[in-house]
C-alpha atoms as a PDB file:
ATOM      1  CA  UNK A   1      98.300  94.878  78.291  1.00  0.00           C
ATOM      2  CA  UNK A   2      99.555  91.546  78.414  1.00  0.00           C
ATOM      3  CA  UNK A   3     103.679  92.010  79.053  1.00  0.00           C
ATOM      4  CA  UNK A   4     104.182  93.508  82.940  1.00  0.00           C
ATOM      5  CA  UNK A   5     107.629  94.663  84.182  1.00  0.00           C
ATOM      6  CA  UNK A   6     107.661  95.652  87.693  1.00  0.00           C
ATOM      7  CA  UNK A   7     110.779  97.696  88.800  1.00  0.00           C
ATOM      8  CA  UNK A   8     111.371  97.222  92.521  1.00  0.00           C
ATOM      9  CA  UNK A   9     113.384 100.080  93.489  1.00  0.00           C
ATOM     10  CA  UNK A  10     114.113  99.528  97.419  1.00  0.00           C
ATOM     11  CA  UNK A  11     117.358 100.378  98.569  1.00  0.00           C
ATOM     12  CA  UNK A  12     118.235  98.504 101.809  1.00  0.00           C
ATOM     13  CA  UNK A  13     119.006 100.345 104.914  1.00  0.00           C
ATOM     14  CA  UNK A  14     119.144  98.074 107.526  1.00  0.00           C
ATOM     15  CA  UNK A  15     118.926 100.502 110.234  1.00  0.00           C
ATOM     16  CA  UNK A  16     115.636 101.817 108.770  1.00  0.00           C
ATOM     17  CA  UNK A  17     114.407  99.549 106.454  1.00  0.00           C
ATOM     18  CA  UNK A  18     115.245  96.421 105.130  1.00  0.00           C
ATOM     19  CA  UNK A  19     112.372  96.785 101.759  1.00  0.00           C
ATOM     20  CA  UNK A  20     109.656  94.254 103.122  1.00  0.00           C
ATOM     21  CA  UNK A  21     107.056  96.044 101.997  1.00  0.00           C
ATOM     22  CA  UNK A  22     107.972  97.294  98.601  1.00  0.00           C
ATOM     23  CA  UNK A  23     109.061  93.532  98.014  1.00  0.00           C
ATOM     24  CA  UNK A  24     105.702  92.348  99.180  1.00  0.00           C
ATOM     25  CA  UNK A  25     103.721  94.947  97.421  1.00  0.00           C
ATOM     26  CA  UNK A  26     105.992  93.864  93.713  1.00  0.00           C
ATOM     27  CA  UNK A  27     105.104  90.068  94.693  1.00  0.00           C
ATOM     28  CA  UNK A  28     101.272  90.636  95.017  1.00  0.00           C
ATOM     29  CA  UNK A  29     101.071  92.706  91.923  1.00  0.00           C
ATOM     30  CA  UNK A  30     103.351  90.162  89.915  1.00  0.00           C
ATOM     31  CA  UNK A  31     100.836  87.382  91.379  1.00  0.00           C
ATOM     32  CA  UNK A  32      98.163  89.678  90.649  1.00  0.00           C
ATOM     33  CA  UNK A  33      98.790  90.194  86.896  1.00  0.00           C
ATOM     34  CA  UNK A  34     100.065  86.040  86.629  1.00  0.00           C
ATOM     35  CA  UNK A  35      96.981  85.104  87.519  1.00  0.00           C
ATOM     36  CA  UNK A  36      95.301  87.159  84.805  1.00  0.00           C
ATOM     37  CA  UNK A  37      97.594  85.468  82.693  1.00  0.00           C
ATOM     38  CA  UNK A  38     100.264  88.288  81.912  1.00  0.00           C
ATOM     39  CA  UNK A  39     104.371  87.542  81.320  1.00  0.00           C
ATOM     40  CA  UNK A  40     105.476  89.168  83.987  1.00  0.00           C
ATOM     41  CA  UNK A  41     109.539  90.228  84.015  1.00  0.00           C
ATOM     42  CA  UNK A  42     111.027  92.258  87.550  1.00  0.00           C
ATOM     43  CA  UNK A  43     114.109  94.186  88.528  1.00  0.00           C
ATOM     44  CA  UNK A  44     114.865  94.724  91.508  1.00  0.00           C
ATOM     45  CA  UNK A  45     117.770  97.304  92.539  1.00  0.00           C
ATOM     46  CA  UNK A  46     119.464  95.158  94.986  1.00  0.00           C
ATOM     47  CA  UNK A  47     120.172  91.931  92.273  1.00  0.00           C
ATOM     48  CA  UNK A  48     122.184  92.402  89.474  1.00  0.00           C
ATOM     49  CA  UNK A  49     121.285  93.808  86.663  1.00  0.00           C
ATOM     50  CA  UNK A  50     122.376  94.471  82.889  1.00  0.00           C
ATOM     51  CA  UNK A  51     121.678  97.911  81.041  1.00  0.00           C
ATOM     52  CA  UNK A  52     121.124  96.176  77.406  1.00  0.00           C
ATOM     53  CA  UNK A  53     118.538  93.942  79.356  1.00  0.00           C
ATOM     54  CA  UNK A  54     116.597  96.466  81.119  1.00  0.00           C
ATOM     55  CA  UNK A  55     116.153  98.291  78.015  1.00  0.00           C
ATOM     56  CA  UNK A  56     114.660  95.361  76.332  1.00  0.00           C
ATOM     57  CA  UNK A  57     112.202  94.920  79.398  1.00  0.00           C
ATOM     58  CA  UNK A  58     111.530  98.284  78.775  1.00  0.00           C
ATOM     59  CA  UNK A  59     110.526  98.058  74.972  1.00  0.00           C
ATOM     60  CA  UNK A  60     109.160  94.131  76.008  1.00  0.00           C
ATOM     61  CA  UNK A  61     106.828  95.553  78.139  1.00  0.00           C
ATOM     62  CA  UNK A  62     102.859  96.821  77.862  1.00  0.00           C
ATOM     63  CA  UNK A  63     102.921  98.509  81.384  1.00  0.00           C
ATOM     64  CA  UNK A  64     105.947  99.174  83.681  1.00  0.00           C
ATOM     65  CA  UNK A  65     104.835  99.220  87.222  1.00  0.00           C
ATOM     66  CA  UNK A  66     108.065 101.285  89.399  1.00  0.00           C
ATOM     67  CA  UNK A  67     107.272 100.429  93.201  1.00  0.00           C
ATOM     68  CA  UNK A  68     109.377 102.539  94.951  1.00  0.00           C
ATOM     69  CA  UNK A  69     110.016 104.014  98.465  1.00  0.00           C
ATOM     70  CA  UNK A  70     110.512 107.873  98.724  1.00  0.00           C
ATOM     71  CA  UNK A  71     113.655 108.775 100.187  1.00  0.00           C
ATOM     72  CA  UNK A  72     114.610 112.243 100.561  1.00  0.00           C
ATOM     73  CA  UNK A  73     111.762 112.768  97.976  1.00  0.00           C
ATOM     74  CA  UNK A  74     112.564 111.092  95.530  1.00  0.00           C
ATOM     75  CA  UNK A  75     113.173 107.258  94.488  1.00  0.00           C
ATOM     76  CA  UNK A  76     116.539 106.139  95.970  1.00  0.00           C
ATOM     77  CA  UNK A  77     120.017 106.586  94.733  1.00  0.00           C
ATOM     78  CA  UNK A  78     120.351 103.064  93.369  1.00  0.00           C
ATOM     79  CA  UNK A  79     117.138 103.528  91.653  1.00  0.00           C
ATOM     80  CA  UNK A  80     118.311 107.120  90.658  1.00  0.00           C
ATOM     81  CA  UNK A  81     121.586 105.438  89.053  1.00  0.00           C
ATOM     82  CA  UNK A  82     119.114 102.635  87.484  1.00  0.00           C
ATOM     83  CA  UNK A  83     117.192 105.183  85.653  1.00  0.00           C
ATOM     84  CA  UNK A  84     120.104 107.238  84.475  1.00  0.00           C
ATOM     85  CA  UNK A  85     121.924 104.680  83.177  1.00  0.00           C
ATOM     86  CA  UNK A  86     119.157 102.569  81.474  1.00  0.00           C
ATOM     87  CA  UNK A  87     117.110 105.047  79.975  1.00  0.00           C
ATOM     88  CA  UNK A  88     120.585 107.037  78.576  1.00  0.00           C
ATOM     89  CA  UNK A  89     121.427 103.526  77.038  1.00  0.00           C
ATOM     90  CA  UNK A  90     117.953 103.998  75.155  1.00  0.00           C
ATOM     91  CA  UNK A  91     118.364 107.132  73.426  1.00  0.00           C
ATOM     92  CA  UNK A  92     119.269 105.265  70.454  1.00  0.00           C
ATOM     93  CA  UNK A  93     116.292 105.339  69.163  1.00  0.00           C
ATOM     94  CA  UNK A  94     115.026 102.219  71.602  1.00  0.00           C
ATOM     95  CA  UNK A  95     112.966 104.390  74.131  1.00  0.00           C
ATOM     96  CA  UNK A  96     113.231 107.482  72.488  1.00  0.00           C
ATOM     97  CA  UNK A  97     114.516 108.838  68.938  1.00  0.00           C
ATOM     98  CA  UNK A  98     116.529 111.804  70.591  1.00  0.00           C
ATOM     99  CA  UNK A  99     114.884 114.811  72.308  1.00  0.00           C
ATOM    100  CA  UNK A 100     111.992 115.667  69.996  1.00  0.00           C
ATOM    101  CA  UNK A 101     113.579 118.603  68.121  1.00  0.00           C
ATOM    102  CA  UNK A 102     114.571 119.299  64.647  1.00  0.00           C
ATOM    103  CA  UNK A 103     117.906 121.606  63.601  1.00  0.00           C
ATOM    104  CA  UNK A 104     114.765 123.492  61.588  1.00  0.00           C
ATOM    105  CA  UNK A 105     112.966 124.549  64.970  1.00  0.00           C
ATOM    106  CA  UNK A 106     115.623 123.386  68.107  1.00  0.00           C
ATOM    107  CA  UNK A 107     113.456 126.064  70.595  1.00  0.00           C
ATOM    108  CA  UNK A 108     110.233 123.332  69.955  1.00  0.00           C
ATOM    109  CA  UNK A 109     108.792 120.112  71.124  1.00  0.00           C
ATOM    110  CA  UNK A 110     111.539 119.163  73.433  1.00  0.00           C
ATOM    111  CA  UNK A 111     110.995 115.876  75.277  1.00  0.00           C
ATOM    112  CA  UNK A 112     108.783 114.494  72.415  1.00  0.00           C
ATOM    113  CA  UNK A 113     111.091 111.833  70.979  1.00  0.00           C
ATOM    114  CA  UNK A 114     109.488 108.532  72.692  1.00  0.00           C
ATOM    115  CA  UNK A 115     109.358 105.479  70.962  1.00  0.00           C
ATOM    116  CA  UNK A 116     107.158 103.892  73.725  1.00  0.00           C
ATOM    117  CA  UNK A 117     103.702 104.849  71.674  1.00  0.00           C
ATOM    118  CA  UNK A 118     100.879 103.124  73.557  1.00  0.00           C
ATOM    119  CA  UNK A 119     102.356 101.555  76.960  1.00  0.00           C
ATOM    120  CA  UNK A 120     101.414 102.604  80.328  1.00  0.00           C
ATOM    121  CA  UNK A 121     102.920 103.018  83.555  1.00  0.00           C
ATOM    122  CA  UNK A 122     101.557 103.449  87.398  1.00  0.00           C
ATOM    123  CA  UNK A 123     104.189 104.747  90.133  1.00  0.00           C
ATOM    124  CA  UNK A 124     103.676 102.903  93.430  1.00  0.00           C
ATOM    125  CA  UNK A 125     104.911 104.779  96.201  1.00  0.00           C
ATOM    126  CA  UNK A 126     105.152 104.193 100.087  1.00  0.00           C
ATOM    127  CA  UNK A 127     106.182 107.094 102.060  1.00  0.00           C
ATOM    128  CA  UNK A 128     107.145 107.932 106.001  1.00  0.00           C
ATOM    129  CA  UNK A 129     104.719 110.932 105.837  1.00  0.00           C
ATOM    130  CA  UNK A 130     101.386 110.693 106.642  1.00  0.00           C
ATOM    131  CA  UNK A 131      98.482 111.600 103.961  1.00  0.00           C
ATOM    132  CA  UNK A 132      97.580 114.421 105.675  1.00  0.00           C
ATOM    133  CA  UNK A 133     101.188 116.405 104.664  1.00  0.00           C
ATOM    134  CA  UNK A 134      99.729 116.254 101.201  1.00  0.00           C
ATOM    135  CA  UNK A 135      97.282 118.655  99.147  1.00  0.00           C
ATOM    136  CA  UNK A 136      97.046 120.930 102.648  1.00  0.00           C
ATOM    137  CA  UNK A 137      97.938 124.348 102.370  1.00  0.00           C
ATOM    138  CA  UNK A 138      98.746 124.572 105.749  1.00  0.00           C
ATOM    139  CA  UNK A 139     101.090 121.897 105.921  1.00  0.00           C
ATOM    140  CA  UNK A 140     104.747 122.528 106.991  1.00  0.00           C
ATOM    141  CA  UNK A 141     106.643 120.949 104.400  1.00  0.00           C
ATOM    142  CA  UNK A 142     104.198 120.265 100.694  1.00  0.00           C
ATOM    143  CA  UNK A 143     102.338 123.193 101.260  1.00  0.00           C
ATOM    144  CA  UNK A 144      99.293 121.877  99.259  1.00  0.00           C
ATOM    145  CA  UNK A 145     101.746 119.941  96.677  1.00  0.00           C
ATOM    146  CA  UNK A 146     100.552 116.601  95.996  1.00  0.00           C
ATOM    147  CA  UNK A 147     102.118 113.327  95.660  1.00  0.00           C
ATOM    148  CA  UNK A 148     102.666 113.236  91.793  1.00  0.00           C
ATOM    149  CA  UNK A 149     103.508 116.797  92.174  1.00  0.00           C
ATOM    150  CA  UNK A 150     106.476 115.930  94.420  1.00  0.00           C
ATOM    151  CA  UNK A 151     107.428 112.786  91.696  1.00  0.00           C
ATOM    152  CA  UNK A 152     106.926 115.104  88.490  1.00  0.00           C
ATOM    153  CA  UNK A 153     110.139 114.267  87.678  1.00  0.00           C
ATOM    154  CA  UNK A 154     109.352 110.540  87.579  1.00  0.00           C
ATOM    155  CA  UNK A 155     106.507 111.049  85.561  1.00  0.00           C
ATOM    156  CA  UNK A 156     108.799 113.430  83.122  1.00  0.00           C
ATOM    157  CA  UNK A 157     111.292 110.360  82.484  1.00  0.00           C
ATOM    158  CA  UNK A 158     108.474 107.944  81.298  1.00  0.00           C
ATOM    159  CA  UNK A 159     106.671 111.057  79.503  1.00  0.00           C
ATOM    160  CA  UNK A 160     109.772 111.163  77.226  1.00  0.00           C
ATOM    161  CA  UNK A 161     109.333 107.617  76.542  1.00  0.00           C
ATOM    162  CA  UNK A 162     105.432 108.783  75.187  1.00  0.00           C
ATOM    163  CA  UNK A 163     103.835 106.554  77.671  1.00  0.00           C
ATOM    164  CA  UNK A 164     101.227 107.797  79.382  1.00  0.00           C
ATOM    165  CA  UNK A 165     100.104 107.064  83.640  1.00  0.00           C
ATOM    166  CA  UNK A 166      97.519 105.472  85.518  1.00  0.00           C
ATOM    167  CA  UNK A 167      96.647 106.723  88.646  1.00  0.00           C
ATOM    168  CA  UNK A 168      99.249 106.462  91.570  1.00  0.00           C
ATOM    169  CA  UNK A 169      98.949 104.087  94.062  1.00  0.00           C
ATOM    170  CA  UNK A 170     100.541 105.547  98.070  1.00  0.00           C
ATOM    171  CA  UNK A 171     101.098 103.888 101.107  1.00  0.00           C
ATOM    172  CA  UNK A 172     101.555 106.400 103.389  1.00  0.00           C
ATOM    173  CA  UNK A 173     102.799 106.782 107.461  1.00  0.00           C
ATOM    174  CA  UNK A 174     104.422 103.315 106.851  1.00  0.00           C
ATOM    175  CA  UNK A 175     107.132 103.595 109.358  1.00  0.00           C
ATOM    176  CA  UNK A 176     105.589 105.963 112.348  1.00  0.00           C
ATOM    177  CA  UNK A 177     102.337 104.717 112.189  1.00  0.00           C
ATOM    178  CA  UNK A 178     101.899 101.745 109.898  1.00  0.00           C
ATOM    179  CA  UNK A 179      98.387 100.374 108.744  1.00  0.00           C
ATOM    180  CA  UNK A 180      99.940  97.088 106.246  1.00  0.00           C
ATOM    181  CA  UNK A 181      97.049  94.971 106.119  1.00  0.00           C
ATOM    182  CA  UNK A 182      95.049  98.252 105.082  1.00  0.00           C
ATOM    183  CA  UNK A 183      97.547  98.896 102.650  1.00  0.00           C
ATOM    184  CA  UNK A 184      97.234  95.030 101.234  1.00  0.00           C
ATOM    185  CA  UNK A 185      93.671  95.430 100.632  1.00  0.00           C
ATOM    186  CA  UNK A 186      94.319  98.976  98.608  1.00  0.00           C
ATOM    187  CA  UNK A 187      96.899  97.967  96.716  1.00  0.00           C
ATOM    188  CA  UNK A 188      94.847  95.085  95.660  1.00  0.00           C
ATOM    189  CA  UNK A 189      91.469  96.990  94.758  1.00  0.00           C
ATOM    190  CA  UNK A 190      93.535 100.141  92.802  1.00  0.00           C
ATOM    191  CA  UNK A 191      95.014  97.103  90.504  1.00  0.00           C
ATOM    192  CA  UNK A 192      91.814  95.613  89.839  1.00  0.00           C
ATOM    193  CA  UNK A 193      90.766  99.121  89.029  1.00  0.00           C
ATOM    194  CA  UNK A 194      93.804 100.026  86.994  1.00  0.00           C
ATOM    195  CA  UNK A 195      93.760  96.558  85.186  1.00  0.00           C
ATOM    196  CA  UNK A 196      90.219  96.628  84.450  1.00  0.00           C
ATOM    197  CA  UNK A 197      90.722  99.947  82.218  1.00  0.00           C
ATOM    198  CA  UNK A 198      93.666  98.082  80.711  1.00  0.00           C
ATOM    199  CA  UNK A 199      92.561  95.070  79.795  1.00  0.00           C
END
């Protein structure tokens, strides 16, 4: 696992957030995986970009790291719009070879069309609610759903791509009650962990 992309997909709201700590948490694990002496390429949603070049970062790349804020459960619209019009570039065969199916059985195997054999990817994820609104029955709003429950859809774009996930890395509480430096020190030990199954 040598070639790292890291999409940063912070949309600025400058009334509620202006993405310090998704930009800080995609600089520490692009320092992280330097010094380990990985090519490391990023994207960030509020440069320009170019659709034929993300899709080669895509295919480029080992391990895709997306670190993301959750708004309105889910990554953010320009993020949203990233994905869509990327990964719809790549159906030519690039990240996936169509939808999976053949004329002979088109009821089967949809979604198993990825070209991406053999790469990984790891959703990083800070969020306003606090850890306790997660895996809790008795919680108002998940209702015992967990974090990669809530991004299954996420995970379903880069599963038809055939990669495959490492575990999912959450800050959580980060605007009502933020713990950073906590955070820093997480973030640092789950990509020595991740990495160390990698390498």
């Amino acid at each position: 696992m040598k070639n790292i992309f890291i999409i940063n997909g912070h949309e600025l709201y400058p009334a509620i957030s202006e993405g310090r700590l998704n930009a800080t948490l995609a600089e520490m694990a692009e320092a992280f995986f330097v010094e380990r002496g990985c090519e490391v390429k990023t994207t960030t949603m509020q440069d320009d970009w170019n659709i034929e070049e993300e899709v080669q970062k895509h295919m480029w790349a080992d391990f895709i790291l997306l670190q993301t804020p959750v708004n309105w459960m889910g990554v953010a619209w320009s993020c949203k719009k990233y994905m869509d019009v990327v990964y719809t570039a790549g159906l030519d065969g690039r990240l996936c070879d169509g939808d999976g199916r053949t004329r002979k059985d088109p009821s089967k195997q949809y979604g198993s069309g990825g070209t991406l054999t053999g790469k990984k990817y790891m959703l990083s994820l800070t969020f306003n609610a606090p850890k306790a609104a997660f895996d809790d029955p008795g919680q108002f709003l998940f209702q015992g759903k967990g974090v990669d429950e809530l991004f299954l859809p996420a995970h379903m774009n880069f599963r038809f791509f055939n990669m495959e996930p490492v575990k999912t890395f959450v800050c959580y509480d980060v605007m009502k009650n933020p713990d950073v430096s906590s955070d820093f020190t997480r973030f640092d030990a789950h990509l020595r962990d991740v990495f160390s199954e990698l390498s």
